[in-house]
C-alpha atoms as a PDB file:
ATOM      1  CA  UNK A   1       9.813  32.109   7.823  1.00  0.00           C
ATOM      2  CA  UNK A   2       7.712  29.194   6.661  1.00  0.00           C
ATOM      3  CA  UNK A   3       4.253  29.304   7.897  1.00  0.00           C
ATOM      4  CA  UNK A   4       2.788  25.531   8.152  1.00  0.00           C
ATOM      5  CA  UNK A   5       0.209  26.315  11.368  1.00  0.00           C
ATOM      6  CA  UNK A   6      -2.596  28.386  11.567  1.00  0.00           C
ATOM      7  CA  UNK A   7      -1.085  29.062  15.472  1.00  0.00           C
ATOM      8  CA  UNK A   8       1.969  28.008  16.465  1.00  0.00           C
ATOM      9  CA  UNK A   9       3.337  28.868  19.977  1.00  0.00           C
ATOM     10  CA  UNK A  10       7.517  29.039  19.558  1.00  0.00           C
ATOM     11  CA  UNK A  11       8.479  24.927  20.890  1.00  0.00           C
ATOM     12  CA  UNK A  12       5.972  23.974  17.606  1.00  0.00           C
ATOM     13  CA  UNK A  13       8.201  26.481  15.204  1.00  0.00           C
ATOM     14  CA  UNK A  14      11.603  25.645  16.592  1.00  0.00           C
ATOM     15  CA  UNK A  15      10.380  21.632  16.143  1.00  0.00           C
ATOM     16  CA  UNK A  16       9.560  22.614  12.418  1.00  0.00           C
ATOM     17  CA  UNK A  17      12.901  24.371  11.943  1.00  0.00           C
ATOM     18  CA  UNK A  18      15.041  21.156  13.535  1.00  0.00           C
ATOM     19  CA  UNK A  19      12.817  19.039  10.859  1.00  0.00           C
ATOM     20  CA  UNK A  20      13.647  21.187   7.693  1.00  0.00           C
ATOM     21  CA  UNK A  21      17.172  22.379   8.739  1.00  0.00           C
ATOM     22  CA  UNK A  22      18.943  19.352   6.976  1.00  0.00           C
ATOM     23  CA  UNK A  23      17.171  20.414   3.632  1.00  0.00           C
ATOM     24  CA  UNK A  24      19.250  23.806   4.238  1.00  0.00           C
ATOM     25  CA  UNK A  25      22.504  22.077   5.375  1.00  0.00           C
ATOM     26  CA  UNK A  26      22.146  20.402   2.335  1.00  0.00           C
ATOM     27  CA  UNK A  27      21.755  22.975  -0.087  1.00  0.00           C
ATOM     28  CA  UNK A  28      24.443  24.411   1.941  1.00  0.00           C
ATOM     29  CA  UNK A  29      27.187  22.020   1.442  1.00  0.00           C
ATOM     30  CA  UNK A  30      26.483  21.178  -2.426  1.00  0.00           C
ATOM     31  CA  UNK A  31      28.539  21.413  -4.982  1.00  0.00           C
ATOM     32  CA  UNK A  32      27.295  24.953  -6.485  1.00  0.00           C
ATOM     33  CA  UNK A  33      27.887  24.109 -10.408  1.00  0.00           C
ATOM     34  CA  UNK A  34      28.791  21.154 -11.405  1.00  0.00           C
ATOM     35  CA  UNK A  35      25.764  19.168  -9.507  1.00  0.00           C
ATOM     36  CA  UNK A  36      22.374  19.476 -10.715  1.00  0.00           C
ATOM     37  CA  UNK A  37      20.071  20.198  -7.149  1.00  0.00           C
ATOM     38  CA  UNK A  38      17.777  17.671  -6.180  1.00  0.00           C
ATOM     39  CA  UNK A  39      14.186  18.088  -6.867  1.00  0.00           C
ATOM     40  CA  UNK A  40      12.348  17.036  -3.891  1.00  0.00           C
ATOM     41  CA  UNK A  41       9.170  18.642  -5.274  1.00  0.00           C
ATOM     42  CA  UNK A  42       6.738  20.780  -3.724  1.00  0.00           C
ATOM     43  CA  UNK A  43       7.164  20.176   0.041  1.00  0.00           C
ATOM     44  CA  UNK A  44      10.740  18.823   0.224  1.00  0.00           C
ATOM     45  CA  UNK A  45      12.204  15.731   1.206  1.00  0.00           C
ATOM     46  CA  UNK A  46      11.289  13.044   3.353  1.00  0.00           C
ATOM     47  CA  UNK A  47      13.359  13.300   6.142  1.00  0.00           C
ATOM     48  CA  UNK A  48      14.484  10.260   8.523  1.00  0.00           C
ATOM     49  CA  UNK A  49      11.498  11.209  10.771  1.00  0.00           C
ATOM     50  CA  UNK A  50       9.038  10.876   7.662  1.00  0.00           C
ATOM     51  CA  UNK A  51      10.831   7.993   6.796  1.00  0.00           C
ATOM     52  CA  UNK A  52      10.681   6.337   9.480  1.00  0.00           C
ATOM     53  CA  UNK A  53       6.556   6.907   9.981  1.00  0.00           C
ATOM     54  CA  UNK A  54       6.346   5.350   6.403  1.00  0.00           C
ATOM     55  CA  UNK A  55       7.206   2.625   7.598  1.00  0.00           C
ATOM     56  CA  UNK A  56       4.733   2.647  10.644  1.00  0.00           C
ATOM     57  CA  UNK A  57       2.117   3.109   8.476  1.00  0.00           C
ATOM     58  CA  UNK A  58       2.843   0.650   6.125  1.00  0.00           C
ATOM     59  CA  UNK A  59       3.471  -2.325   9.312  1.00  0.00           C
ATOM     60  CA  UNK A  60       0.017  -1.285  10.168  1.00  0.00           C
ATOM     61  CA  UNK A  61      -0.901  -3.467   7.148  1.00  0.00           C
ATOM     62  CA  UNK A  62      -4.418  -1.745   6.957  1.00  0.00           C
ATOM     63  CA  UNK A  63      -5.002  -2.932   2.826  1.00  0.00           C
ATOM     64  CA  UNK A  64      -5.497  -5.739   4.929  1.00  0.00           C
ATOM     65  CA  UNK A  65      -7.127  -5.168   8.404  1.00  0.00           C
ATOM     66  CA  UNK A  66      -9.513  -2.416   9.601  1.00  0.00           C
ATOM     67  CA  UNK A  67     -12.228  -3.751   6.546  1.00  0.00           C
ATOM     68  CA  UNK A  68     -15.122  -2.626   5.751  1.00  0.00           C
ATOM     69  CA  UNK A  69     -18.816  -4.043   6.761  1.00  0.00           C
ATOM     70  CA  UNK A  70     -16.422  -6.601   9.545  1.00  0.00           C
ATOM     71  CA  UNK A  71     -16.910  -6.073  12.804  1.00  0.00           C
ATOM     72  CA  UNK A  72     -13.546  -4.956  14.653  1.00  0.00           C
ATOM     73  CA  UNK A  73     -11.459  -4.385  17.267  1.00  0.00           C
ATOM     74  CA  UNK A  74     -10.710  -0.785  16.413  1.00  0.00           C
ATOM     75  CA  UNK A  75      -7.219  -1.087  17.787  1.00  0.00           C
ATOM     76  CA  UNK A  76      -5.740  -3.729  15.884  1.00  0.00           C
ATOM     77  CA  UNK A  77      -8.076  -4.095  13.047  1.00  0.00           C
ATOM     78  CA  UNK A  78      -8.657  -7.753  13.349  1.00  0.00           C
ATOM     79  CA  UNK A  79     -12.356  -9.394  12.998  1.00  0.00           C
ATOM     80  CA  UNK A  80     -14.562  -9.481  16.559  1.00  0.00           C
ATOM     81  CA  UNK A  81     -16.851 -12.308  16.042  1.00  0.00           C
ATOM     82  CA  UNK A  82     -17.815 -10.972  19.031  1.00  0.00           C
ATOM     83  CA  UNK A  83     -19.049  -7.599  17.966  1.00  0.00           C
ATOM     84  CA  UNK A  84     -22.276  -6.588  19.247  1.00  0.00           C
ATOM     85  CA  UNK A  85     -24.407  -2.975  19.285  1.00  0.00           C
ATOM     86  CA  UNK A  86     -24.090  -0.484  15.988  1.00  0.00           C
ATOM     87  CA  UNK A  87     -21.104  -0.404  14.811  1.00  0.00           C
ATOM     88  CA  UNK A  88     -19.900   1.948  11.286  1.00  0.00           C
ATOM     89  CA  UNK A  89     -19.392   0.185   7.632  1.00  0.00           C
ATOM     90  CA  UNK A  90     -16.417   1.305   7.302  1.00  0.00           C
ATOM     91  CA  UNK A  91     -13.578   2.153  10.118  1.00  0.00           C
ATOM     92  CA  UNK A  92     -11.724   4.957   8.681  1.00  0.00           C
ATOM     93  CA  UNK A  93     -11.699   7.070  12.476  1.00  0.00           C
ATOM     94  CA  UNK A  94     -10.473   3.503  14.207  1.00  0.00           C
ATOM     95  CA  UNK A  95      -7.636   3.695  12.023  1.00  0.00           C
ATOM     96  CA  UNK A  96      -6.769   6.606  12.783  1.00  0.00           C
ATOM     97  CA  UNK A  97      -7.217   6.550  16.579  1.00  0.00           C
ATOM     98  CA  UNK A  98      -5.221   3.008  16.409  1.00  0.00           C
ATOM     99  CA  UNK A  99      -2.387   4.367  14.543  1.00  0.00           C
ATOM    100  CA  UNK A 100      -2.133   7.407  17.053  1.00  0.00           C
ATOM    101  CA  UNK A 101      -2.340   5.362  19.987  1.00  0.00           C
ATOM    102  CA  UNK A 102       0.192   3.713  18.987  1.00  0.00           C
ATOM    103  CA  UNK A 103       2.653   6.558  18.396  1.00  0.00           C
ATOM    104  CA  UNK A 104       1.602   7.739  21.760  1.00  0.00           C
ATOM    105  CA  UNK A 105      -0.580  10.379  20.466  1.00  0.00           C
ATOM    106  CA  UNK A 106      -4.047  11.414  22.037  1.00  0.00           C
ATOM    107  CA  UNK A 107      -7.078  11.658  19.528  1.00  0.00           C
ATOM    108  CA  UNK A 108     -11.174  10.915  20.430  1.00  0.00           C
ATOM    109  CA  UNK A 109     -11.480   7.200  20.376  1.00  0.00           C
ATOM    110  CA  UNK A 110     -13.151   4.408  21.936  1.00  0.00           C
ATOM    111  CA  UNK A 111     -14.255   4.067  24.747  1.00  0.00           C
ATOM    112  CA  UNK A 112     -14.318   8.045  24.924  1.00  0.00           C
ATOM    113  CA  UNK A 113     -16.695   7.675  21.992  1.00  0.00           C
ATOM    114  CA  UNK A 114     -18.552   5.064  19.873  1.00  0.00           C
ATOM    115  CA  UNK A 115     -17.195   4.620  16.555  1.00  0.00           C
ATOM    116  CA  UNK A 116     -20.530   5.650  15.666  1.00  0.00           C
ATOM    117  CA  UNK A 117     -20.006   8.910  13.685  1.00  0.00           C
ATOM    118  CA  UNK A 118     -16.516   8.869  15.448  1.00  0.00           C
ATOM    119  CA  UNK A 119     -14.878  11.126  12.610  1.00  0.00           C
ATOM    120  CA  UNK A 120     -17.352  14.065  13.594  1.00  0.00           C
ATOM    121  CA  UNK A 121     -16.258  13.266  17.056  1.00  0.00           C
ATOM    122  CA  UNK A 122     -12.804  13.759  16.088  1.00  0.00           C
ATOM    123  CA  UNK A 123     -12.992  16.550  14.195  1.00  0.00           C
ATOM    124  CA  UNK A 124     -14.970  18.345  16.647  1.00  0.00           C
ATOM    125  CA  UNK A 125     -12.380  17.731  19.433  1.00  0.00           C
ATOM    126  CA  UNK A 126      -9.201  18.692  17.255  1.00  0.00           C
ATOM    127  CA  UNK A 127     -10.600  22.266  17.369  1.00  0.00           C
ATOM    128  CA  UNK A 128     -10.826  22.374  21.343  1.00  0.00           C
ATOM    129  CA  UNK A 129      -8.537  23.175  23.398  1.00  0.00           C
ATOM    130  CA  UNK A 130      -8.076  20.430  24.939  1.00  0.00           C
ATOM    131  CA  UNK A 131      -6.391  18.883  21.968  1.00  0.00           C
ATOM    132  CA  UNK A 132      -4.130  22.217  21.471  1.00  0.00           C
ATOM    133  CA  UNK A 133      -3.246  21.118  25.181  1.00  0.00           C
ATOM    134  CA  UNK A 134      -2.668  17.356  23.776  1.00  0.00           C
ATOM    135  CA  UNK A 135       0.388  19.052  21.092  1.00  0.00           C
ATOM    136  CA  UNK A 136      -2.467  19.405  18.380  1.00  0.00           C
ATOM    137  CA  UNK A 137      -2.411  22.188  15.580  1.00  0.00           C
ATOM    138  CA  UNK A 138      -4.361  23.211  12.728  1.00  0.00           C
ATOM    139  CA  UNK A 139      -2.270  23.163   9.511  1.00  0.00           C
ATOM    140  CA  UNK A 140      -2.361  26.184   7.119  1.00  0.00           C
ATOM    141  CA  UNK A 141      -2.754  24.270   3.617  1.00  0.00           C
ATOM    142  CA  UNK A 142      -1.972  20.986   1.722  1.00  0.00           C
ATOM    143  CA  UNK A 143       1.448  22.024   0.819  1.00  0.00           C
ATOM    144  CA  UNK A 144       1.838  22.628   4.551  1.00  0.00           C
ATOM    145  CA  UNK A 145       0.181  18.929   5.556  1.00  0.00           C
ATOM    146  CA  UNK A 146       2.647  17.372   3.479  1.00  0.00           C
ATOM    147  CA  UNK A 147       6.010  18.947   3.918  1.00  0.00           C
ATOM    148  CA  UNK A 148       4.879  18.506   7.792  1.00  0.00           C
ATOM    149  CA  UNK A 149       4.414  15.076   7.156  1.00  0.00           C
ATOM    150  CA  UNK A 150       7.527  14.511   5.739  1.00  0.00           C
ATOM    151  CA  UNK A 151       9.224  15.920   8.503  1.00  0.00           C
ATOM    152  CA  UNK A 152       7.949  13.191  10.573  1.00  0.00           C
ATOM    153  CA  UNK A 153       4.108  14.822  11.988  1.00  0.00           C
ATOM    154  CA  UNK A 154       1.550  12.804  12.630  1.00  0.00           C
ATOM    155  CA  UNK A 155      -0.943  14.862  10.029  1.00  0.00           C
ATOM    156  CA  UNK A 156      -4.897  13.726   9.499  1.00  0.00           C
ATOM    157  CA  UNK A 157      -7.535  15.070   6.925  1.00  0.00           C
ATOM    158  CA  UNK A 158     -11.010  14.776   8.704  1.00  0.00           C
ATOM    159  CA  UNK A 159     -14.337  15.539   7.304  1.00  0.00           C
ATOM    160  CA  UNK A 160     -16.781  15.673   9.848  1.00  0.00           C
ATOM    161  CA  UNK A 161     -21.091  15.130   9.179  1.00  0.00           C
ATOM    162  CA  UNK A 162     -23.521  16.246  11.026  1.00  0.00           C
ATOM    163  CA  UNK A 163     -25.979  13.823   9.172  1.00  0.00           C
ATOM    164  CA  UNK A 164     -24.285  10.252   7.212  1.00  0.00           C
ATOM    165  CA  UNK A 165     -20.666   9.139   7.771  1.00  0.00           C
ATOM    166  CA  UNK A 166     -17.670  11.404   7.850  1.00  0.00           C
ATOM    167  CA  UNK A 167     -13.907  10.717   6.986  1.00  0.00           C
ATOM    168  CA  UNK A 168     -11.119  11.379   7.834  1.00  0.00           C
ATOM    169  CA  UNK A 169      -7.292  10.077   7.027  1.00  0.00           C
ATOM    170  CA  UNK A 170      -3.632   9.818   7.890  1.00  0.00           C
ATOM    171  CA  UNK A 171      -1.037  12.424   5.449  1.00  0.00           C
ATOM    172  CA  UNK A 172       1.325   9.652   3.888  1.00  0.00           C
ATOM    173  CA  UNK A 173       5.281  10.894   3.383  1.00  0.00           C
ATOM    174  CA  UNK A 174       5.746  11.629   0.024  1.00  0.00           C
ATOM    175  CA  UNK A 175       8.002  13.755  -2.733  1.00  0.00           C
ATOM    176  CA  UNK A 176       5.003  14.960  -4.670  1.00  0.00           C
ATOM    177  CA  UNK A 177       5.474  17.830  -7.684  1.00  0.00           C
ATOM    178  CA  UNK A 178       2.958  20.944  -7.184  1.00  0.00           C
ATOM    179  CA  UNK A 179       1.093  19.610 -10.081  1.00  0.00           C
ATOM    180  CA  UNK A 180       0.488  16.758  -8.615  1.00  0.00           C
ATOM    181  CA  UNK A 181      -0.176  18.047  -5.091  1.00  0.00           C
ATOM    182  CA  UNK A 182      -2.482  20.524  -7.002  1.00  0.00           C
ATOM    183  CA  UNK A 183      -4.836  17.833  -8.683  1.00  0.00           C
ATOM    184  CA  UNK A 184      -4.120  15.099  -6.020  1.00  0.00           C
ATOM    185  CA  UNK A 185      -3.812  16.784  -2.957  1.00  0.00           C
ATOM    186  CA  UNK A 186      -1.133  14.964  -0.274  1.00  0.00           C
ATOM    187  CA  UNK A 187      -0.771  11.332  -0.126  1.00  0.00           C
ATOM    188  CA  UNK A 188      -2.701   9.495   1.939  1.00  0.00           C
ATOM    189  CA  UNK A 189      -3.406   6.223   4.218  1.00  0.00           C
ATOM    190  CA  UNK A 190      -6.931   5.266   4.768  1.00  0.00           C
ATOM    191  CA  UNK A 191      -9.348   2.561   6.082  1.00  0.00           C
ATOM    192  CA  UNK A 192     -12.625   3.146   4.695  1.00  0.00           C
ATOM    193  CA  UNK A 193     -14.837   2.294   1.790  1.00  0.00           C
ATOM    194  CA  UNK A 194     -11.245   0.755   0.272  1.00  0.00           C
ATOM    195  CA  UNK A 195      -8.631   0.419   2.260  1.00  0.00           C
ATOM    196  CA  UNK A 196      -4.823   1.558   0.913  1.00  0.00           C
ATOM    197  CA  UNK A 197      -1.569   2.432   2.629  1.00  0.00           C
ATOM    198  CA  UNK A 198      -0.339   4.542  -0.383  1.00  0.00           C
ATOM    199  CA  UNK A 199      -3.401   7.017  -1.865  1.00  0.00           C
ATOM    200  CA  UNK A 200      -4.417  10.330  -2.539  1.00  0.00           C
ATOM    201  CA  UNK A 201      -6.658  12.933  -0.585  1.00  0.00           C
ATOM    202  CA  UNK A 202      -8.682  13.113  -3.889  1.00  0.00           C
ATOM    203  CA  UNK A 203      -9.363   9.563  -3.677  1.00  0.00           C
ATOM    204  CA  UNK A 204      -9.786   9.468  -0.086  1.00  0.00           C
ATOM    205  CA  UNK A 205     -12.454  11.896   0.105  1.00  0.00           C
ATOM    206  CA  UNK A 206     -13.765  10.645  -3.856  1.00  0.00           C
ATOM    207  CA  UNK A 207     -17.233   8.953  -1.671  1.00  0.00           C
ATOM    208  CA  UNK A 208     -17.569  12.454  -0.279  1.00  0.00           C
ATOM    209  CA  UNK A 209     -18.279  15.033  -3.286  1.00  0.00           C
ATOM    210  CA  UNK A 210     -17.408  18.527  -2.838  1.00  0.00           C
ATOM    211  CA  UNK A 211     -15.360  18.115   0.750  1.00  0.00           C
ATOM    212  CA  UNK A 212     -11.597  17.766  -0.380  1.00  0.00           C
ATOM    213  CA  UNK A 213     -10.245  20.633  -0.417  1.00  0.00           C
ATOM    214  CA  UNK A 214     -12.931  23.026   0.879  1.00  0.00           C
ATOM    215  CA  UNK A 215     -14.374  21.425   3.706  1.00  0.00           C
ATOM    216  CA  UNK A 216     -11.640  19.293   5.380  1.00  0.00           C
ATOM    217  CA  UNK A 217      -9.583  20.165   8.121  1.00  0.00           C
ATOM    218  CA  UNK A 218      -6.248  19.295   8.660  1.00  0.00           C
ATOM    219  CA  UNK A 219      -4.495  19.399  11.489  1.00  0.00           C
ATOM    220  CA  UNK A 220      -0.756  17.761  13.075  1.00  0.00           C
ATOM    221  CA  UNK A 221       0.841  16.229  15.894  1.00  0.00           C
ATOM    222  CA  UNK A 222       4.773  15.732  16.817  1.00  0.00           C
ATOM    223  CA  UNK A 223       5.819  12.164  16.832  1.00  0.00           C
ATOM    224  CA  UNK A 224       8.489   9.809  18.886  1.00  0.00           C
ATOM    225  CA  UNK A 225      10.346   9.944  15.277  1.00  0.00           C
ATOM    226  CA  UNK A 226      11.483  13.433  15.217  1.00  0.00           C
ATOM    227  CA  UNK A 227      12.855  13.141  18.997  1.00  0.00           C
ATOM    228  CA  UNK A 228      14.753  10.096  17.950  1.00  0.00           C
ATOM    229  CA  UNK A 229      16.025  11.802  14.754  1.00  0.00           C
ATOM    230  CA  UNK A 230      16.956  15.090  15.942  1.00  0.00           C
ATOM    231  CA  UNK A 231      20.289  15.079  13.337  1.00  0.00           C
ATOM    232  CA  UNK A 232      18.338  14.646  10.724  1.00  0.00           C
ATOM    233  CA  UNK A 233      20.091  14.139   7.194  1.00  0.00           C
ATOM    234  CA  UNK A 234      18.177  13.701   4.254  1.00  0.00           C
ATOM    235  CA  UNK A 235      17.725  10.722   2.701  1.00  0.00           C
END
């Protein structure tokens, strides 16, 4: 059994199982001597659902929108001359809440809450019930945020503050080695202090000292992708 939640009610599990089953078919059906195996790393392969919200995140073309000390409109990015009231430097949790919207996935956003101190807003509701209700679930480690992502989840790292700005960002498909998932922690895409669609949790949290790994939470959603790919092959 391969735990990835911290509590997982069975439809979660058997989702988790349809994701990683082609990894097994795979294996499976190889040739047993001749072939050398594929290393897909630490938290196997990116699967057409992972591929496939790659993609997404890189046509949200955030290196570009979302940027810091502009005012926004949090869902596409683009600059509000208009913008009026406080508004954060940087617009990591508009990011976030943008790109969810658009997969059709619930998180805290405006107008529910100001992007004031939004990540602590976020962070706070991820660990109620009602977002267990919404298809949200804590995720047991790293390792488990990215093979998850892979898969095809909709994963975030959020660092909530009672006091200064929080963080928080999206878990970017990747093969990564456990070496490298060890020092770098999962890839990542991020608005914030710099904005980049292909990153590390290291360097996402680096204006933050001492949260990654300790004090960030990590939690995932399903996505439209793994519906759409549910004979997965991998790729």
């Amino acid at each position: 059994m391969i735990f990835l939640f911290k509590k997982a009610p069975s439809w979660i599990l058997a989702g988790v199982l349809l994701c990683l089953s082609p990894l097994a078919q795979t294996q499976t059906n190889a040739a047993p001597t001749m072939q050398k195996p594929v290393d897909y790393g630490c938290c196997g392969p990116i699967l057409p659902a992972g591929s496939e919200l790659r993609s997404f995140l890189d046509g949200m073309h955030v290196d570009q929108l979302w940027q810091a000390h502009e005012h926004i409109n949090w869902e596409t990015g683009e600059p509000s001359h208009g913008g009026h009231g406080h508004e954060p430097p940087t617009h990591c949790s508009a990011f976030a809440a943008a790109a969810a919207k658009l997969l059709g996935i619930y998180i805290m956003r405006p107008p529910d809450h100001s992007e004031e101190m939004l990540s602590l807003g976020q962070e706070r509701w991820l660990e109620s019930k009602e977002a267990a209700d919404e298809g949200w679930r804590e995720v047991v480690s790293p390792k488990a945020a990215q093979t998850l992502a892979n898969g095809g989840y909709f994963v975030v790292l959020v660092y909530g503050r009672e006091h200064g700005s929080g963080h928080i960002a999206i878990v970017r498909p990747a093969v990564k080695s456990e070496k490298a998932l060890k020092n770098d922690g999962p890839e990542t895409t991020q608005a914030g202090g710099h904005n980049f669609s292909d990153g590390t949790a290291v360097y996402s949290f680096v204006f933050h000292p001492g949260a990654w790994p300790d004090k960030v939470k990590i939690f995932a959603h399903p996505t439209k992708f793994q519906t759409e790919n549910q004979t997965q092959s991998v790729r």
